[in-house]
Protein backbone atom coordinates (compact mmCIF):
# COMPACT_ATOMS: atom_id res chain seq x y z
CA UNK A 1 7.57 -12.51 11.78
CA UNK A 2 10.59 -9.95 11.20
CA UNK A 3 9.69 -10.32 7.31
CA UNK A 4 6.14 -9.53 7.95
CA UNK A 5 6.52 -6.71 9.95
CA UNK A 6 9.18 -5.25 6.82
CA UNK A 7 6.93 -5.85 4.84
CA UNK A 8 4.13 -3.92 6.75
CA UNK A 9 6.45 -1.06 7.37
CA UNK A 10 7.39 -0.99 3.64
CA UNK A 11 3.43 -0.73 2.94
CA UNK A 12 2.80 2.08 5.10
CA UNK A 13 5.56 3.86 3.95
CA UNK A 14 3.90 3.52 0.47
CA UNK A 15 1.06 4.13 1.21
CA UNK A 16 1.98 7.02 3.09
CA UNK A 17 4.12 8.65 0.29
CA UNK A 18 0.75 8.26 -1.75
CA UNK A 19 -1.12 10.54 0.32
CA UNK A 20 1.17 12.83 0.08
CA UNK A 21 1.35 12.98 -2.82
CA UNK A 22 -2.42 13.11 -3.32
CA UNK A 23 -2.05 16.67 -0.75
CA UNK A 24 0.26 18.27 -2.65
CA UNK A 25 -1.62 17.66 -6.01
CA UNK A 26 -5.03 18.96 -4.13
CA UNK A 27 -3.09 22.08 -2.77
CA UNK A 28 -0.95 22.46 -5.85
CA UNK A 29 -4.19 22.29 -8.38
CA UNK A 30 -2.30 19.43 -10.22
CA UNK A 31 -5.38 17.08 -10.70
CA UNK A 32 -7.18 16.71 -13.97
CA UNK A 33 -9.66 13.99 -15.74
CA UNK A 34 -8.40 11.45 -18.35
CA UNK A 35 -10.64 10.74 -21.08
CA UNK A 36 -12.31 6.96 -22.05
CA UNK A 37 -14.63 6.37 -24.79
CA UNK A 38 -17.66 3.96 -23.86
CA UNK A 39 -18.68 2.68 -27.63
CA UNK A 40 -21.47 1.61 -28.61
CA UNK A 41 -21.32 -2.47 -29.55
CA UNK A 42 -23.24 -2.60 -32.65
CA UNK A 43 -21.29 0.44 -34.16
CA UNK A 44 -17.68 0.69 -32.27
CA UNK A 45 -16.69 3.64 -34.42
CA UNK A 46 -19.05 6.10 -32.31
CA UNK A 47 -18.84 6.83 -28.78
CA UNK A 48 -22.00 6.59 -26.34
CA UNK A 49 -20.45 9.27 -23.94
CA UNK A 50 -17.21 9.25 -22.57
CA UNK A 51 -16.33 8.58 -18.50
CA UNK A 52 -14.06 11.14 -16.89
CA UNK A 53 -11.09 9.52 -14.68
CA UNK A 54 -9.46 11.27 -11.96
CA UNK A 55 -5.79 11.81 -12.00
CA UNK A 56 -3.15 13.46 -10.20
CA UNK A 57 0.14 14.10 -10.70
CA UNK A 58 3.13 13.32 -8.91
CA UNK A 59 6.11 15.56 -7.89
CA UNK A 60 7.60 14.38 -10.81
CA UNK A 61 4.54 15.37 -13.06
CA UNK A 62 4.24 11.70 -13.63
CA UNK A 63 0.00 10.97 -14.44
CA UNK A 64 -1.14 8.70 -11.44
CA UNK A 65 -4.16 6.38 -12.30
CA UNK A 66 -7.00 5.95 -9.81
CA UNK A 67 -6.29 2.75 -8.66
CA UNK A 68 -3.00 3.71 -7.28
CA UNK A 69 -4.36 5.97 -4.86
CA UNK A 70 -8.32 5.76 -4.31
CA UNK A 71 -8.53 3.12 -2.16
CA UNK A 72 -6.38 5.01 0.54
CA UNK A 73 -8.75 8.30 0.20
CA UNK A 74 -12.49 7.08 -0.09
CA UNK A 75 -12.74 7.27 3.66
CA UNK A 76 -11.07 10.60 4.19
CA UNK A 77 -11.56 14.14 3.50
CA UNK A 78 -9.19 13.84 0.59
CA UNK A 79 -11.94 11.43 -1.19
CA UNK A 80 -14.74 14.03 -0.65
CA UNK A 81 -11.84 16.63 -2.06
CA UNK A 82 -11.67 14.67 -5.04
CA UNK A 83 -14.45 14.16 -5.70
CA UNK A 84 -15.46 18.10 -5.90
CA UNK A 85 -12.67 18.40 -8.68
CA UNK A 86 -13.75 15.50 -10.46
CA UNK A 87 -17.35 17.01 -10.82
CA UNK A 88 -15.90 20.55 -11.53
CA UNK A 89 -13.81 19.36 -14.36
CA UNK A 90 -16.23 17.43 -15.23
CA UNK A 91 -19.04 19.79 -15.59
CA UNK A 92 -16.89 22.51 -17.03
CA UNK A 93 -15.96 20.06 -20.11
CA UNK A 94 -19.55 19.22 -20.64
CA UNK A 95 -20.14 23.33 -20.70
CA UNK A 96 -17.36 24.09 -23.47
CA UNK A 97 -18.84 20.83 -25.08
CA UNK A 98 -22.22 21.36 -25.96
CA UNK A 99 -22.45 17.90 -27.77
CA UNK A 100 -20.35 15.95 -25.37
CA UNK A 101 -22.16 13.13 -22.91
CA UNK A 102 -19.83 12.43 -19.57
CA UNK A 103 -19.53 10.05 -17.07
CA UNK A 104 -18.33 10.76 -13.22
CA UNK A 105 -17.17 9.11 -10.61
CA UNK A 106 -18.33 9.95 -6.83
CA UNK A 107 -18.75 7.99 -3.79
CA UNK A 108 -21.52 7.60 -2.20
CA UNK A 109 -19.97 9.01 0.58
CA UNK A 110 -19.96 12.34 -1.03
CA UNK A 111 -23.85 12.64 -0.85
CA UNK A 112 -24.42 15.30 1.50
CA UNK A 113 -21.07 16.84 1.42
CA UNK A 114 -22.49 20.76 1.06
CA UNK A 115 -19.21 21.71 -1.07
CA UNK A 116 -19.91 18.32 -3.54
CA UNK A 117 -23.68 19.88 -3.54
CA UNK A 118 -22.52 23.09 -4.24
CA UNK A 119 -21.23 22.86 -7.21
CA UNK A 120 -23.38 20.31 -8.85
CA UNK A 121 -26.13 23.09 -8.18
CA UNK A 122 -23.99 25.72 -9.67
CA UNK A 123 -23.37 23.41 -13.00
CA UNK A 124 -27.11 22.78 -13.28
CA UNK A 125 -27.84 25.92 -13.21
CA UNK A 126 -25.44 27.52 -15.74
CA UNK A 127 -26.50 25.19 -18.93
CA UNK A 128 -30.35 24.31 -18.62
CA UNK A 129 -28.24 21.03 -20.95
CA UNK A 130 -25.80 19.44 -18.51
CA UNK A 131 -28.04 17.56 -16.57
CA UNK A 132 -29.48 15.31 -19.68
CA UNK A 133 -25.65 15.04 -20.58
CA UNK A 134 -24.30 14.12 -16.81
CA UNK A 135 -23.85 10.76 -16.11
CA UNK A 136 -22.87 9.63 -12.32
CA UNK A 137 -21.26 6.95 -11.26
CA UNK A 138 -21.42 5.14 -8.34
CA UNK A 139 -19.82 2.09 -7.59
CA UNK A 140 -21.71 -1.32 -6.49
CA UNK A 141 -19.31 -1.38 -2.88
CA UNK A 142 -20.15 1.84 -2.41
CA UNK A 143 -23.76 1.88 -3.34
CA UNK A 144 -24.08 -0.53 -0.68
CA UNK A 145 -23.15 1.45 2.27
CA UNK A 146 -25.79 3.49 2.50
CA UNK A 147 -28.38 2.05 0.14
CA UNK A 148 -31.48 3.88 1.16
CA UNK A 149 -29.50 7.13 1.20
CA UNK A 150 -28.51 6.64 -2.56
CA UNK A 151 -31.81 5.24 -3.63
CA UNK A 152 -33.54 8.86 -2.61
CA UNK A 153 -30.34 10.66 -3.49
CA UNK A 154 -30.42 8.79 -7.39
CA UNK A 155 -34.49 9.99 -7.18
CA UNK A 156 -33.97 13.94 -6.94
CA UNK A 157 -31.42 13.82 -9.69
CA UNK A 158 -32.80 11.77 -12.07
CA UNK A 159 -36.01 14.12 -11.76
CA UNK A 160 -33.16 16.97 -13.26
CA UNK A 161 -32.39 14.77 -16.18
CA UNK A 162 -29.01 13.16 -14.50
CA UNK A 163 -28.52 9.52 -15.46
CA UNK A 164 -26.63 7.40 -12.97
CA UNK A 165 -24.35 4.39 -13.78
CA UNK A 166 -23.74 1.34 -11.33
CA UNK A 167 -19.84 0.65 -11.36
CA UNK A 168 -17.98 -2.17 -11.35
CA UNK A 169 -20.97 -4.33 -10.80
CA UNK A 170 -19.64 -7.94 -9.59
CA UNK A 171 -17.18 -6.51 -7.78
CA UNK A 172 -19.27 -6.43 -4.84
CA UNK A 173 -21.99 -7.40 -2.79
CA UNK A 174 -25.05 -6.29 -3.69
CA UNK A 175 -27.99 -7.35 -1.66
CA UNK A 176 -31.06 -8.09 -4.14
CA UNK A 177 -33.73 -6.85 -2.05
CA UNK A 178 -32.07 -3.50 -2.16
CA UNK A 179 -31.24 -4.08 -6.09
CA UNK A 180 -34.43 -4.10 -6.50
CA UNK A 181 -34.87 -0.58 -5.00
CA UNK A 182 -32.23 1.03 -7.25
CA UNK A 183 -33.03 2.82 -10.18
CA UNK A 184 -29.75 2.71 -11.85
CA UNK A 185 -29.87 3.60 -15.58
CA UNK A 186 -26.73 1.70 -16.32
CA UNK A 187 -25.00 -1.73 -15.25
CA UNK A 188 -21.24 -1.58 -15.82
CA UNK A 189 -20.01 -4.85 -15.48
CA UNK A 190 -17.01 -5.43 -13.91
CA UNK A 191 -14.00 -5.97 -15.59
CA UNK A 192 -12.74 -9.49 -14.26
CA UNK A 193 -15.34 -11.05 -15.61
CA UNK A 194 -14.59 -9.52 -19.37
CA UNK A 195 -11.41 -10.65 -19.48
CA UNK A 196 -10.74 -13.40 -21.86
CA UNK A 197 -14.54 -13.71 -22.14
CA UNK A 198 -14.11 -15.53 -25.39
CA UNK A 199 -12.72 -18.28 -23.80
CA UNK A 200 -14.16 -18.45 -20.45
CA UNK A 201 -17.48 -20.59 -20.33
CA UNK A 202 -17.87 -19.60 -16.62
CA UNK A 203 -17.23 -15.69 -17.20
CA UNK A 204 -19.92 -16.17 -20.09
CA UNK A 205 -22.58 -17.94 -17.96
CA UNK A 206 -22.05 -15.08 -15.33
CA UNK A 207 -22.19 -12.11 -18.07
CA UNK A 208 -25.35 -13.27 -19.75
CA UNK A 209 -27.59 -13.88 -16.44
CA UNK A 210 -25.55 -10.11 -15.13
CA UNK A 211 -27.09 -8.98 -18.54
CA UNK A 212 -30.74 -10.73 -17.93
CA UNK A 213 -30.61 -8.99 -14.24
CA UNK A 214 -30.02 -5.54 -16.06
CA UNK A 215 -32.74 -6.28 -19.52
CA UNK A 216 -35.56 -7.36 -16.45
CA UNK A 217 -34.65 -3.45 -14.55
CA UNK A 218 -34.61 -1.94 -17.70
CA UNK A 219 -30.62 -1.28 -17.64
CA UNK A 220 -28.40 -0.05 -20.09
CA UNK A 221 -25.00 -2.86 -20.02
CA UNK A 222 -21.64 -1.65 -20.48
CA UNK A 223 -19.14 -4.33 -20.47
CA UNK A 224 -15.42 -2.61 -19.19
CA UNK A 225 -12.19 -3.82 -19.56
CA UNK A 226 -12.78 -4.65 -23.09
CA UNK A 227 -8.99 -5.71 -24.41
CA UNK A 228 -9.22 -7.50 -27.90
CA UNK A 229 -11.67 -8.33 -30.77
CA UNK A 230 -12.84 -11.17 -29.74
CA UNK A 231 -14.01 -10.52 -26.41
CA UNK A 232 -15.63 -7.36 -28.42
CA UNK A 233 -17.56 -9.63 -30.53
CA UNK A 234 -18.92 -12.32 -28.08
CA UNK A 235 -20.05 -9.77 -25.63
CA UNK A 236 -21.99 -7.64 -29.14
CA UNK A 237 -23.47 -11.15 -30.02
CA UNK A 238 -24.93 -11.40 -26.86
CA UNK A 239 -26.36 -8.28 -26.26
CA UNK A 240 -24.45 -6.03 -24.57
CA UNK A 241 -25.13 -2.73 -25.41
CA UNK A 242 -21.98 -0.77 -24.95
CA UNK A 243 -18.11 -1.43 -24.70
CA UNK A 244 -15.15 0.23 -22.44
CA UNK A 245 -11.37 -0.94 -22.61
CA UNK A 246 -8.19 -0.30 -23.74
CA UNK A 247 -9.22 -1.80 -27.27
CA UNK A 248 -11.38 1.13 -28.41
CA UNK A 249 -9.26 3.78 -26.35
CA UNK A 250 -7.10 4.66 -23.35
CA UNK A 251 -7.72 7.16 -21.16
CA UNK A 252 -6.52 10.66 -22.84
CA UNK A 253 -6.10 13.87 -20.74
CA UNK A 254 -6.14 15.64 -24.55
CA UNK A 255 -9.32 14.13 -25.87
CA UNK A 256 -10.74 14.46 -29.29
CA UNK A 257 -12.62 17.78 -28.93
CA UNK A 258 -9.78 19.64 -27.75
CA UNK A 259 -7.58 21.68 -29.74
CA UNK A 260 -5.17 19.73 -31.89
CA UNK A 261 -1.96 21.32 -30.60
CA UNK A 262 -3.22 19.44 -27.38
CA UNK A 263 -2.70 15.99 -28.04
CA UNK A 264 -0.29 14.23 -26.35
CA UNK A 265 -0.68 11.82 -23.56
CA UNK A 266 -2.49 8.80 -22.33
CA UNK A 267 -3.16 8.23 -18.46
């Protein structure tokens, strides 16, 4: 008992330092995108768009991936916060970028938020472009909290051009009668089943019918986590239509189209 409650204590603490940290990079302005390439399968040497991840740094100006810190905001004001930037950043790249096709992360929790609202409006109306070059993400846990409320949400958008991208699908629990009502325009599937793919009978069985479910809604697959060639060829040979992972790119916060002096680091 004394070793679980050190060990609770020792994971509050953590996750307590976190949040701060996530403050002081909010009040600070030290929060930026990394850049990932999403290739396409049949010709890996050109790049489908590219997904914007949200970072922040640290008091040490150390890059802090995502998954270190998103899971403690998503509920708070800090996730909504986040969320603005993300979009901001986001937009303004795809505005000095007039060729450049971007993926973002939101919540669904941020529909409605007037501020998150605010300046999607103000991005669609400065290039008559961005919306035919803005892809949102959503992931499937979080598409399934308020499922009717996206549905309509994905509607009005997608009526501006905006495409919108189901995350980490697998991860979650989607409900199929409410599938059915999405109109996502792209099925990311999730990562632990891409692993090792080559090699994994059951991971392929579950790809290929997560790959019928997506050809019979008229969905655009993107395989993530892509780590080595082979998994890169099974999942081309059966269809998939794009790739994400480490193997094609890491995230960049200096990406390709920005001035060479820039490039530096990986996140």
């Amino acid at each position: 008992m004394q070793a679980q409650n050190a060990l609770d204590l020792a994971l509050a603490k953590r996750d307590s330092g976190m949040l701060d940290t996530v403050r002081a990079a909010i009040r600070h302005g030290q929060v930026l995108l990394a850049f990932q390439p999403v290739v396409r399968a049949q010709q890996p040497d050109i790049a489908a768009y590219h997904e914007g991840l949200i970072r922040v740094l640290d008091e040490t100006g150390r890059i802090v991936p995502a998954e270190e810190f998103i899971r403690l905001v998503e509920e708070t004001e800090y996730g909504r916060l986040l969320d603005c930037i993300a979009l901001e950043k986001g937009l303004a790249e795809l505005t000095s970028e007039p060729g450049l096709r971007l993926a973002i992360n939101m919540s669904a929790r941020s529909i409605g938020y007037h501020d998150w609202m605010q300046v999607l409006e103000h991005g669609l109306s400065s290039d008559p472009t961005i919306g035919e070059r803005l892809i949102l993400e959503i992931t499937e846990s979080s598409a399934m909290l308020v499922p009717e409320l996206v549905t309509s949400f994905m509607f009005r958008l997608q009526s501006r051009g905006i495409a919108f991208a189901m995350d980490d699908f697998g991860a979650g629990y989607t409900a199929l009668r409410h599938f059915k009502d999405f109109n996502f325009d792209i099925l990311k599937i999730d990562g632990q089943f891409i692993h090792g793919i080559a090699r994994d009978p059951d991971n392929q069985v579950l790809t290929r019918a997560i790959a019928a479910i997506a050809e019979q809604f008229d969905m655009f697959t993107v395989a993530e986590s892509v780590e080595g060639a082979e998994d890169a060829q099974y999942l081309t040979e059966i269809g998939i239509d794009c790739l994400q992972g480490f193997y094609f790119g890491a995230p960049t916060v200096t990406p390709a189209w920005r001035p060479a002096s820039d490039h530096s680091a990986s996140a």
